[in-house]
Protein backbone atom coordinates (compact mmCIF):
# COMPACT_ATOMS: atom_id res chain seq x y z
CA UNK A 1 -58.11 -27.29 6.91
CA UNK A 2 -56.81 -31.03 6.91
CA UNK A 3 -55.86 -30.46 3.52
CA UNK A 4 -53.97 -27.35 3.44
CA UNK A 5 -51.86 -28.94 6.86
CA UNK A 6 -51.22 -31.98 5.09
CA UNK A 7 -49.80 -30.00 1.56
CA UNK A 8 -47.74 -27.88 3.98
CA UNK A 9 -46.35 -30.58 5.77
CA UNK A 10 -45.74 -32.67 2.21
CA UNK A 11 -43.57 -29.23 1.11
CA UNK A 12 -41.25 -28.87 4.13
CA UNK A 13 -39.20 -31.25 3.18
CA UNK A 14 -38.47 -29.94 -0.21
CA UNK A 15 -38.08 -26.13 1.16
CA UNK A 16 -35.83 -27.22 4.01
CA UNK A 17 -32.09 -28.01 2.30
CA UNK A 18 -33.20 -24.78 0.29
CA UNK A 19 -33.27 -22.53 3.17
CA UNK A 20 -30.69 -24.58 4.73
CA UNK A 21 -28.52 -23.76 1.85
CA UNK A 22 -29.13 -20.03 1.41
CA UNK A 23 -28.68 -19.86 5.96
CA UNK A 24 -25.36 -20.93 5.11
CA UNK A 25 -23.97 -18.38 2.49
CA UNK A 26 -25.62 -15.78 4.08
CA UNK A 27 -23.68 -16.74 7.21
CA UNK A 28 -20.17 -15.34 5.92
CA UNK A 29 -19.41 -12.05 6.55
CA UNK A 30 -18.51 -9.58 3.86
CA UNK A 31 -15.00 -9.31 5.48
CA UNK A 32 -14.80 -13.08 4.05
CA UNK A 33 -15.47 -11.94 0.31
CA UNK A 34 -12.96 -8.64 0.29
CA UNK A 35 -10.42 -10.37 2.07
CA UNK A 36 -10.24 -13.27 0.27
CA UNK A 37 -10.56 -11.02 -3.29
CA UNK A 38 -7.42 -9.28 -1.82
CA UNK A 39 -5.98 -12.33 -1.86
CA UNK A 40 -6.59 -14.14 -4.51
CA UNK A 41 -5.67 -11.24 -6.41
CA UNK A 42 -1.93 -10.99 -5.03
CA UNK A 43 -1.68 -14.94 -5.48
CA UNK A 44 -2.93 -14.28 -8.89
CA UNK A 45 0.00 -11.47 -9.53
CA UNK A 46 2.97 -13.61 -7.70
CA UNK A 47 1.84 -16.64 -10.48
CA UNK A 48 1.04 -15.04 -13.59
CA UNK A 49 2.33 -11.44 -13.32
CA UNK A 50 5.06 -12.80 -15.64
CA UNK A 51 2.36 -13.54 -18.03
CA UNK A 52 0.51 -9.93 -17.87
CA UNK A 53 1.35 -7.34 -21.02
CA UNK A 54 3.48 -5.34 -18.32
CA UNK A 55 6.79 -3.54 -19.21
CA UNK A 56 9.99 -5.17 -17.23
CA UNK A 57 9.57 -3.84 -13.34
CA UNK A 58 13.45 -2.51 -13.91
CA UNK A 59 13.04 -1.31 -16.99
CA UNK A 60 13.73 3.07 -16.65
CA UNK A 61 11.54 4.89 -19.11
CA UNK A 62 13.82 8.26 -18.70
CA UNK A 63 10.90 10.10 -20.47
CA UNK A 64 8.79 9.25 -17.28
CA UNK A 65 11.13 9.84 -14.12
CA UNK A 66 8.03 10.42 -11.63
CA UNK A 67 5.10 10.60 -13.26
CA UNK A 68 1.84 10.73 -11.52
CA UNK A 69 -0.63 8.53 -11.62
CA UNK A 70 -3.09 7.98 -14.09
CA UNK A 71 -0.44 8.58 -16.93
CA UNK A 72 -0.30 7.52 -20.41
CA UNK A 73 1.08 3.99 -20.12
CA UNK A 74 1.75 3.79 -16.43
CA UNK A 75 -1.72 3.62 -14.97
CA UNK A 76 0.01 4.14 -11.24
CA UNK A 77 2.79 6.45 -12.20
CA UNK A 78 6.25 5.98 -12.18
CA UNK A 79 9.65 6.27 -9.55
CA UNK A 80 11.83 9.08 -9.84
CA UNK A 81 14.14 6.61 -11.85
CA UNK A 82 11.62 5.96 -14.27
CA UNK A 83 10.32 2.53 -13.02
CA UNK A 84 6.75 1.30 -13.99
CA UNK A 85 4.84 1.37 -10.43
CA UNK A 86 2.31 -1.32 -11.63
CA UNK A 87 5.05 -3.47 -12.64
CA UNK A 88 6.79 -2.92 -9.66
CA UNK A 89 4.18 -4.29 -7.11
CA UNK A 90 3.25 -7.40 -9.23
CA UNK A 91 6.58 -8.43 -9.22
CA UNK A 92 7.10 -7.22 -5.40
CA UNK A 93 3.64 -9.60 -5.19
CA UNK A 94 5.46 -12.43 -6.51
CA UNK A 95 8.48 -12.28 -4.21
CA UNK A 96 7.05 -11.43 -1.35
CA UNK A 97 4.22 -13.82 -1.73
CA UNK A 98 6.77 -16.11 -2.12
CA UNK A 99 8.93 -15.40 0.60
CA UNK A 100 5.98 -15.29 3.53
CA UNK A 101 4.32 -18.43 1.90
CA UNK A 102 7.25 -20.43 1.80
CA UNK A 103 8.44 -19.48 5.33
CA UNK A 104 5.23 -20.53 6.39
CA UNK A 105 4.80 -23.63 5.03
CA UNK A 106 8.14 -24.71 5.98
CA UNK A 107 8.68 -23.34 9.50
CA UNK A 108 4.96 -24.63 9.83
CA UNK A 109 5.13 -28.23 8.86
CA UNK A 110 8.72 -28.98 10.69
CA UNK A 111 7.36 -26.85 13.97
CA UNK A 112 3.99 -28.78 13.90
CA UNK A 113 5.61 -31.85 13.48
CA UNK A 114 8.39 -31.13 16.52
CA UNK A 115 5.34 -29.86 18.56
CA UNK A 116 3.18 -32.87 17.75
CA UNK A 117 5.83 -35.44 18.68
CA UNK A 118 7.03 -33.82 21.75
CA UNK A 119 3.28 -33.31 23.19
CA UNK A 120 2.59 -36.76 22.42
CA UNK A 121 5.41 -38.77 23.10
CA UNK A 122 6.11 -36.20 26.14
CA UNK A 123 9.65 -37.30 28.59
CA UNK A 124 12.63 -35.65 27.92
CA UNK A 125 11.86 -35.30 24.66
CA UNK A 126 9.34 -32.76 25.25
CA UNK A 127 11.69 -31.12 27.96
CA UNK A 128 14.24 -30.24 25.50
CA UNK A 129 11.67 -29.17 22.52
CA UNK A 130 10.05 -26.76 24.85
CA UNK A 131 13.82 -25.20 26.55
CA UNK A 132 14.86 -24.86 22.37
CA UNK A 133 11.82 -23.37 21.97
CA UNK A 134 11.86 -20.95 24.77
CA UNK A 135 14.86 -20.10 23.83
CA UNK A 136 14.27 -19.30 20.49
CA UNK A 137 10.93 -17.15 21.30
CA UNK A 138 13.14 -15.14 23.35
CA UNK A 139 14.92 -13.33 20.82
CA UNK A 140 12.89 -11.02 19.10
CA UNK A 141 11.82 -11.67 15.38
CA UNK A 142 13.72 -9.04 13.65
CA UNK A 143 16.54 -9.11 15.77
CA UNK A 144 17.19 -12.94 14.80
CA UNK A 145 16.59 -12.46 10.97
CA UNK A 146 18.83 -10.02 11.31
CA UNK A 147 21.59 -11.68 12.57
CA UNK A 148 21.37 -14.51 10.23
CA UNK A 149 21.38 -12.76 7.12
CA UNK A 150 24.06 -10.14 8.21
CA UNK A 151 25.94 -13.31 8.38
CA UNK A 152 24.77 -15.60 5.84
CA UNK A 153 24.58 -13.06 3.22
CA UNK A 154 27.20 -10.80 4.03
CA UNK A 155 27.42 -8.21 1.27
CA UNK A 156 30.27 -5.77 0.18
CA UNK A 157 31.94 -4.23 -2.86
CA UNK A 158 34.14 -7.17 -3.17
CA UNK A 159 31.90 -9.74 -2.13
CA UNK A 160 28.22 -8.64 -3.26
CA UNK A 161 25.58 -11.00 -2.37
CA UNK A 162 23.32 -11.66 -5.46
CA UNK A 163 20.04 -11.39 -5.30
CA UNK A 164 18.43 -15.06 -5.19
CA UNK A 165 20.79 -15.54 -2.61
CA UNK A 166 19.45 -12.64 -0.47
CA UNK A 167 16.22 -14.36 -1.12
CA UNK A 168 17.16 -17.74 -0.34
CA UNK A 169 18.92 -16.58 3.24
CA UNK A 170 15.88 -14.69 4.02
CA UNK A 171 13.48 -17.28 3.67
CA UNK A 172 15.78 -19.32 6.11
CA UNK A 173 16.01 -17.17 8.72
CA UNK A 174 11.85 -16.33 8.37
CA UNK A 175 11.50 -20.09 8.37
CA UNK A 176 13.43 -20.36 11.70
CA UNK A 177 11.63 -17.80 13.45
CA UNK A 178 8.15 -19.48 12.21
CA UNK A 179 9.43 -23.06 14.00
CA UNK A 180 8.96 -22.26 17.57
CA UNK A 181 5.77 -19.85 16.83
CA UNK A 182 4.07 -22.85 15.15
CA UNK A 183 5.52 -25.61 17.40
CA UNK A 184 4.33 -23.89 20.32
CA UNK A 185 1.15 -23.91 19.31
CA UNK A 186 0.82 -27.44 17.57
CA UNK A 187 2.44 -28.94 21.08
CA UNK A 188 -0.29 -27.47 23.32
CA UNK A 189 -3.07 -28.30 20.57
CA UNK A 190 -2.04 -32.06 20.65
CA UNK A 191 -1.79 -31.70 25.00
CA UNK A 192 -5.84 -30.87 24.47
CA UNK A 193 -6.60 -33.88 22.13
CA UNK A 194 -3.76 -36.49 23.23
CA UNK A 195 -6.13 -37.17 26.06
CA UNK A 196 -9.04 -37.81 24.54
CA UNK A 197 -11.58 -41.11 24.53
CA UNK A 198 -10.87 -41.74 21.14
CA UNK A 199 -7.26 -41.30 21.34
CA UNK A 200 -6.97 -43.50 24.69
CA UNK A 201 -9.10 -46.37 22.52
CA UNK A 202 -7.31 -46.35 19.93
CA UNK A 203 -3.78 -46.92 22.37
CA UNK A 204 -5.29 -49.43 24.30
CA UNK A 205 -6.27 -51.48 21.10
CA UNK A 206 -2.83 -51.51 20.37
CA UNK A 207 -2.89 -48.78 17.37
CA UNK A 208 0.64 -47.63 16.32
CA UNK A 209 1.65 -44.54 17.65
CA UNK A 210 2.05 -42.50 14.32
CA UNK A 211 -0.97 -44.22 12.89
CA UNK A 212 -2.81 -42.48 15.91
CA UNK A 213 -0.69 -39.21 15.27
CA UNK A 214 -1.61 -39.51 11.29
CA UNK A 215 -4.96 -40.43 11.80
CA UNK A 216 -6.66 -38.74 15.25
CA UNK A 217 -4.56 -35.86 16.16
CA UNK A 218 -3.53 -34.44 13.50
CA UNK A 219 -6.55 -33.57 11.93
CA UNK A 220 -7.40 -31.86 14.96
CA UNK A 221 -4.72 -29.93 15.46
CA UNK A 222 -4.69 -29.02 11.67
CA UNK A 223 -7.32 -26.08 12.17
CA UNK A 224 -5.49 -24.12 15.18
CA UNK A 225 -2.21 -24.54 13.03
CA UNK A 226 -4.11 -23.38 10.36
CA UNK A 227 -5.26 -20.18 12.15
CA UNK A 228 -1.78 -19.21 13.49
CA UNK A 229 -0.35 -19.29 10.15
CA UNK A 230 -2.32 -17.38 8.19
CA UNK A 231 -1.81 -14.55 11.51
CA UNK A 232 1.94 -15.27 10.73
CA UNK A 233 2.06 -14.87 6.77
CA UNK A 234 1.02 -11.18 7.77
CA UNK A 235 3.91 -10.76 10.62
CA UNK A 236 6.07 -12.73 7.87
CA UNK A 237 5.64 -9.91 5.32
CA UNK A 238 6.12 -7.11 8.11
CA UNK A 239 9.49 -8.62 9.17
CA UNK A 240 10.48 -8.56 5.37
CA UNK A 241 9.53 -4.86 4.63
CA UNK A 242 11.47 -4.05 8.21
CA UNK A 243 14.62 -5.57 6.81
CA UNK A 244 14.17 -3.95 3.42
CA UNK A 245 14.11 -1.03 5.37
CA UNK A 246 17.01 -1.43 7.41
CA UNK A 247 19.09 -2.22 4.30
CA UNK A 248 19.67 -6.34 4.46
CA UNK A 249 16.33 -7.34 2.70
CA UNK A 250 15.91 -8.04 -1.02
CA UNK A 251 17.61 -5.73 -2.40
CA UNK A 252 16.79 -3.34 -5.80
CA UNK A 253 12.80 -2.64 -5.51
CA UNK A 254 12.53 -6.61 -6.20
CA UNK A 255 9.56 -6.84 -3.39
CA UNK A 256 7.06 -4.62 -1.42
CA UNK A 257 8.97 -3.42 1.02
CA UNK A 258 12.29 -2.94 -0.55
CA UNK A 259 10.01 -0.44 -3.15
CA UNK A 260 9.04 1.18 0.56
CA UNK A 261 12.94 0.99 1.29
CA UNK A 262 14.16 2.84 -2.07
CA UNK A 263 11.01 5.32 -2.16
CA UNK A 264 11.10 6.63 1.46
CA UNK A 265 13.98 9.35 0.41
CA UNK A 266 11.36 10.43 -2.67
CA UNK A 267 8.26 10.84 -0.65
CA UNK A 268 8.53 14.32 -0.73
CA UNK A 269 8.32 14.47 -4.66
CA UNK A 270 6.98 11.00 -5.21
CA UNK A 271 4.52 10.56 -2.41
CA UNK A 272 2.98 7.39 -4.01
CA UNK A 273 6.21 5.46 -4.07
CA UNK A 274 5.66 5.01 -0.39
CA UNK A 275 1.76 4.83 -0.31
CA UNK A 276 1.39 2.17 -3.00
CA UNK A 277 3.67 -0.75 -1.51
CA UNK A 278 2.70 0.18 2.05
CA UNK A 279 -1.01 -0.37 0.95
CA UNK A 280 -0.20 -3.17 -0.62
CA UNK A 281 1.34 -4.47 2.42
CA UNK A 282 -1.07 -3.10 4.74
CA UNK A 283 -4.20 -4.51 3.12
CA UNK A 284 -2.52 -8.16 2.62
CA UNK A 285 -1.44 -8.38 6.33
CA UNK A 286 -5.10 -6.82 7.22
CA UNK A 287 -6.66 -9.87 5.20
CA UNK A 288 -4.46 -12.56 6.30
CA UNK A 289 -5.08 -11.77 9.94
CA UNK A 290 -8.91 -11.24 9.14
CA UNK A 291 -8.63 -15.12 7.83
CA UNK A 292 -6.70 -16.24 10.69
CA UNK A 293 -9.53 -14.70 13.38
CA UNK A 294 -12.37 -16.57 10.67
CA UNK A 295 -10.49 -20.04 11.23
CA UNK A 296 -10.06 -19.33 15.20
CA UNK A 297 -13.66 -18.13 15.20
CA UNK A 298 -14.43 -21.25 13.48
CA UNK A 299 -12.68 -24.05 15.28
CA UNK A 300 -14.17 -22.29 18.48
CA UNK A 301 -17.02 -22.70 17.76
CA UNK A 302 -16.29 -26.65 16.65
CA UNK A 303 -14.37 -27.24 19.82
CA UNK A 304 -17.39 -26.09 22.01
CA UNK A 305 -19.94 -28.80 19.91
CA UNK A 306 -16.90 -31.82 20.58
């Protein structure tokens, strides 16, 4: 009896890390795996779609003005002007990849980094970041893109507005609205850790100020930033199929929702010139949110062990 004790007790060592291991991947949902499939795939499609043996997405086949899908050569049909469906939403993948990721990461870094400062140097400072901000959160989303690219990209038959600059103008004003979302929430992250043990050592041993920033709050604040903006790639890419919609977007089918904006008169004879971009949109917002409620979940959970 001795014996068998002692061999059992020899083994648990060795089977522990194993069942530690397998505890841990069987911890993450399936909602982990499809969602991040989903998007890998359209990051996959924004950086080599160029690369895929695709015809040209504004290329007309005239011998194919609305197919069906699951015809000969154009697996997911066609427009009623002849455009290649398949084509269509892995370029609309790259641009409006692009345009939400970029919006992101910019509005995200310089409204973390106004947030940060302002929650941790506080004073007046703080006073006016949170009245700009205020300010800015008033206005609704769409109403402020809106305005800036009805007047930074003005467009008539004199004066058209090409497309990269449509592009560039939109990315602006979706990096604008992003600022005060993210530096909202990176200001009252850093209120939560700027008082912290660590963070009061390290000021009363006379650590620089950014080198405390750099070093103690920012990787704590990281994860909540983190969270929002994957929630806000999703609202980044509605906003962009609203203005597609309403005309002022990227024009010509180049993204997702200006495909929506130039199929909604066809849906009638076309039906899938709607579905397939709204999917498309729907099931990329869906999975960014899904990862945004995973990190939240997450740092939750860290936040309760600190």
């Amino acid at each position: 009896m001795s014996e068998q004790t002692t061999l059992t007790a020899a083994e648990s060592p060795e089977a522990t890390p194993a069942k530690t291991k397998e505890k841990k991947v069987r911890k993450r949902p399936i909602g982990f795996y499809i969602a991040g499939s989903w998007l890998g795939l359209v990051v996959f499609a924004a950086i080599f779609g160029p690369l895929l043996p695709l015809p040209q997405w504004d290329e007309s086949f005239y011998d194919y003005l609305g197919a069906r899908p699951g015809t000969a050569g154009h697996i997911l049909g066609t427009t009623q002007d002849g455009y290649d469906m398949l084509a269509g939403l892995v370029n609309g993948a790259k641009i409006s990849a692009s345009v939400s990721f970029v919006a992101v990461l910019l509005g995200g870094g310089i409204g973390s980094f106004i947030g940060i400062t302002s929650a941790y140097f506080r004073g007046k400072f703080d006073m006016v970041v949170t009245s700009i901000f205020n300010v800015m959160l008033s206005i609704p989303n769409l109403v402020l893109s809106l305005a800036l690219l009805s007047v930074l990209a003005y467009s008539d038959a004199d004066h058209p507005a090409t497309t990269s600059r449509r592009v560039l103008v939109l990315m602006l004003s979706l990096t604008l609205v992003i600022i005060p979302i993210l530096g909202r929430i990176a200001r009252a992250s850093t209120l939560q850790w700027a008082g912290r043990e660590f963070v009061l050592a390290s000021k009363s041993m006379g650590t620089r100020n950014f080198t405390i920033i750099r070093k103690h709050i920012l990787p704590n604040v990281a994860p909540a930033i983190l969270a929002i903006g994957f929630l806000a790639i999703g609202s980044v890419i509605i906003v962009e199929g609203s203005l597609s919609i309403l005309g002022i977007g990227v024009p010509g089918g180049a993204s997702w929702g200006s495909m929506l904006a130039n199929g909604r008169g066809n849906i009638a004879f076309s039906p899938h010139e709607v579905y397939m971009p709204s999917m498309c949109i729907a099931f990329t917002v869906i999975s960014s949110n899904w990862f945004g409620d995973y990190v939240r979940r997450k740092l939750d959970l860290r936040e309760a062990k600190i």
